[in-house]
Protein backbone atom coordinates (compact mmCIF):
# COMPACT_ATOMS: atom_id res chain seq x y z
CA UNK A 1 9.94 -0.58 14.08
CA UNK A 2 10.99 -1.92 10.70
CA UNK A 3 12.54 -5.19 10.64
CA UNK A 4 13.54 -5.51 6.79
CA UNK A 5 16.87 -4.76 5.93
CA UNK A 6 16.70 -1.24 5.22
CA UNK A 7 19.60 1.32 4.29
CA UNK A 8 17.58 4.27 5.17
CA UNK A 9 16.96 2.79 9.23
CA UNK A 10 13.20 2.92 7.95
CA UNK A 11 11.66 1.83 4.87
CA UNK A 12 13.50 -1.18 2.89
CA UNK A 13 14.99 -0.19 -0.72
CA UNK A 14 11.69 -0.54 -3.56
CA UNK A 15 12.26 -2.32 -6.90
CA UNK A 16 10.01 -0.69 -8.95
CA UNK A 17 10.52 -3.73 -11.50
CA UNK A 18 8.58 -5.84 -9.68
CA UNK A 19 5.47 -3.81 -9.60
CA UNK A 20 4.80 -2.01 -12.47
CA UNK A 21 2.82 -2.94 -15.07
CA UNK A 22 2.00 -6.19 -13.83
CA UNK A 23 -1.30 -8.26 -13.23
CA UNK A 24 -1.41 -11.04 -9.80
CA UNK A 25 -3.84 -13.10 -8.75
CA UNK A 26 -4.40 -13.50 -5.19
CA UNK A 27 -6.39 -15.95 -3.34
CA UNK A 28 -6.81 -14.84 0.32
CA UNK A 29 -3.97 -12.31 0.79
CA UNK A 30 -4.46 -11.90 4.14
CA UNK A 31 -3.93 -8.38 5.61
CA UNK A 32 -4.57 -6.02 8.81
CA UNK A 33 -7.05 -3.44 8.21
CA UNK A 34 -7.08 0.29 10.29
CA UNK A 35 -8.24 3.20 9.75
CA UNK A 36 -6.38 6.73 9.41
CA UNK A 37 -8.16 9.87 9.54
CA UNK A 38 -7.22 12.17 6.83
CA UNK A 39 -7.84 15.95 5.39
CA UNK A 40 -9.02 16.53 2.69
CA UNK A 41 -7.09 13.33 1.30
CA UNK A 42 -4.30 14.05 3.20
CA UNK A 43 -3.16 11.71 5.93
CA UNK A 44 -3.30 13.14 9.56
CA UNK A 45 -1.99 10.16 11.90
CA UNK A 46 -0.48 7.94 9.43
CA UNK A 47 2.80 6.68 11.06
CA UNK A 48 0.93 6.62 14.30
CA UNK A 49 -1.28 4.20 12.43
CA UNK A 50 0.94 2.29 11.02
CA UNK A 51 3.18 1.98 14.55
CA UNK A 52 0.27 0.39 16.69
CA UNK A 53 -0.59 -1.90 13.34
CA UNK A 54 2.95 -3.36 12.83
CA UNK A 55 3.67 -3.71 16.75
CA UNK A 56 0.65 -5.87 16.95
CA UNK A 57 2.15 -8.07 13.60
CA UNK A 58 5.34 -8.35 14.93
CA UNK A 59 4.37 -9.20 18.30
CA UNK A 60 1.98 -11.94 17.02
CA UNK A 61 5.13 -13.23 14.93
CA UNK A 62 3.08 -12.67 11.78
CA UNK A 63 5.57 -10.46 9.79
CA UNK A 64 5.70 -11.78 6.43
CA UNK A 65 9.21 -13.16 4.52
CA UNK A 66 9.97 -10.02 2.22
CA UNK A 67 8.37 -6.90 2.91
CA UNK A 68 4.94 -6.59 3.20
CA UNK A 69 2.54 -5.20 0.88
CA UNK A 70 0.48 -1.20 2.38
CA UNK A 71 -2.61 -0.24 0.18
CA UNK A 72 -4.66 2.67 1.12
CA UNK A 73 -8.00 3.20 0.23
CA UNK A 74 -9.06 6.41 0.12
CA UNK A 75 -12.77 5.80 1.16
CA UNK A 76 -13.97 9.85 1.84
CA UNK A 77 -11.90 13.14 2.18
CA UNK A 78 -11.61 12.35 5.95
CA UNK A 79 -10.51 8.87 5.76
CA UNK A 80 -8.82 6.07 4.22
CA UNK A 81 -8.66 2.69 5.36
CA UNK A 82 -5.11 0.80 5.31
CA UNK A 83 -4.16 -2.53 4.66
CA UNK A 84 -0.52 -4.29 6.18
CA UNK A 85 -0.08 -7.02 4.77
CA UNK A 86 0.88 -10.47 7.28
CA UNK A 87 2.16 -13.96 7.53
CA UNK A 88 -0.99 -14.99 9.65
CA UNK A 89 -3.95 -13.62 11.68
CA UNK A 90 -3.39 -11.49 13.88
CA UNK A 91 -5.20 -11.08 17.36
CA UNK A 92 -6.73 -8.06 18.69
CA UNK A 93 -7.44 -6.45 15.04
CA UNK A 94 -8.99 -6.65 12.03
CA UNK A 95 -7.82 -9.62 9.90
CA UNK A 96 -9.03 -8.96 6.09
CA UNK A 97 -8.54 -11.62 3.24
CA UNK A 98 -8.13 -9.82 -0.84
CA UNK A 99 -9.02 -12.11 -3.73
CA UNK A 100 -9.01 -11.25 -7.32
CA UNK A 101 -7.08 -10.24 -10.34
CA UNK A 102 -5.06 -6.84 -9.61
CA UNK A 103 -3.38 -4.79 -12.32
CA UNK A 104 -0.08 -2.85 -10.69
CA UNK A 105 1.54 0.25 -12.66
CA UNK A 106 4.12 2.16 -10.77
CA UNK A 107 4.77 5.99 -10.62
CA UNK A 108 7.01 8.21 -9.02
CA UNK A 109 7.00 12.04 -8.14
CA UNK A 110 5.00 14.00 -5.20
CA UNK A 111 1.62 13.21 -3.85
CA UNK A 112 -0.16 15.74 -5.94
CA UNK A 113 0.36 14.22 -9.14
CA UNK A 114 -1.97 11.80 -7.69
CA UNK A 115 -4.54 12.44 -9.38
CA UNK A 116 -3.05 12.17 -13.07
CA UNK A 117 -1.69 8.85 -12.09
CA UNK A 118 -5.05 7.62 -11.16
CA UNK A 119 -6.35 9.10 -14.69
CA UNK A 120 -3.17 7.26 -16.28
CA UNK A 121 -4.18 3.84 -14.40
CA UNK A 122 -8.13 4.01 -15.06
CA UNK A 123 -7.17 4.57 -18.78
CA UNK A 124 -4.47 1.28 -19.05
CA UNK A 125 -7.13 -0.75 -17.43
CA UNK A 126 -9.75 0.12 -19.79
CA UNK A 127 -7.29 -0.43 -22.57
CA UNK A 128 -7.56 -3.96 -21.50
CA UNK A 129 -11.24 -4.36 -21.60
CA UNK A 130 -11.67 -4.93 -17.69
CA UNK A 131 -14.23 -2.57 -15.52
CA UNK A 132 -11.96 -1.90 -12.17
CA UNK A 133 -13.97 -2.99 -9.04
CA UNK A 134 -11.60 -0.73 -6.79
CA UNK A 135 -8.58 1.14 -6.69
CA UNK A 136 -5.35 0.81 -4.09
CA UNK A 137 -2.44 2.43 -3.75
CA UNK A 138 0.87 1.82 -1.82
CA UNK A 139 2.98 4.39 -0.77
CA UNK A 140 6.23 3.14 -0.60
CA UNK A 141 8.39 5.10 1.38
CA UNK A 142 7.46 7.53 4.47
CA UNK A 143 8.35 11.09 3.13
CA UNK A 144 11.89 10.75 5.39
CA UNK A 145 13.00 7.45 3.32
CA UNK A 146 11.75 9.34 -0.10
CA UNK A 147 14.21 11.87 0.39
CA UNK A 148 17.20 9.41 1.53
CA UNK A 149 16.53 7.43 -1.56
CA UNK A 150 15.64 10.08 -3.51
CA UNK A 151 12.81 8.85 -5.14
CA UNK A 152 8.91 9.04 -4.33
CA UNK A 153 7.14 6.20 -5.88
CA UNK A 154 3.75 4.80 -5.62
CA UNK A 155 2.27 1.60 -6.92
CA UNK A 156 -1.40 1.73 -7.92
CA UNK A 157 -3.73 -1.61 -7.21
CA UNK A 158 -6.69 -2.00 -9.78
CA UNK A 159 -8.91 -4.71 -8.47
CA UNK A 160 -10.33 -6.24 -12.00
């Protein structure tokens, strides 16, 4: 599935350097936007998700140059809508355009240090005097690629 050069077969190698604690501006970042059904937070067809998604970028040739940006937004206990970032619409799904000044910190550990991280992140953002309209994250690597690299990191988005 994966087309980026990627030592694990999977997910391409993250350089956390670029992400954390940094501020971007985008105008029109275009993405794809799904849905994945979750429990109680916790993602139930994710990769199966994220399969039919990057088929349909790929086969529309809209794969972007370096890898592509995946934010998750956690919109209830039972869902959370994803993002995959591309190169151009795509047909057949929903094409979503972000705008606006984003803050990026990144962490790394398990999934249920989530919470503290988001604490962390609300608390930097504050220290800079902006309200945050909404909150992303990215999880970098699928749990196989976190263990082959040996690291579990996640960037968190703060829409200013």
């Amino acid at each position: 599935m994966y087309t980026y050069n990627a030592e694990s077969g999977c997910c391409p190698r993250f350089s956390p350097e670029k992400w954390d604690d940094k501020e971007f501006i985008w105008d029109g970042r275009l993405f794809v936007k799904d849905r994945v059904c979750t429990f109680f937070f916790m993602p139930v067809n994710f990769g199966k998700v994220v399969v039919r998604v990057w088929e349909k970028i790929e086969a529309s040739g809209a794969l972007t140059p370096e890898p592509p940006v995946f934010l998750c937004d956690h919109t209830s206990k039972w869902n959370m809508d994803i993002y995959i970032e591309a190169a151009k619409e795509v047909p057949g799904v929903e094409n979503v355009k972000l705008s606006g000044t984003f803050f990026t910190k990144v962490y790394e550990g398990p999934f249920r240090n989530a919470d503290n991280w988001l604490d962390d992140m609300k608390k930097r953002v504050e220290a800079k005097g902006k309200p945050i309209e909404k909150l992303y994250m990215q999880y970098v690597y699928c749990p196989k690629c976190a263990k082959f690299y040996g690291k579990n990191y996640t960037v968190i988005f703060a829409k200013v």
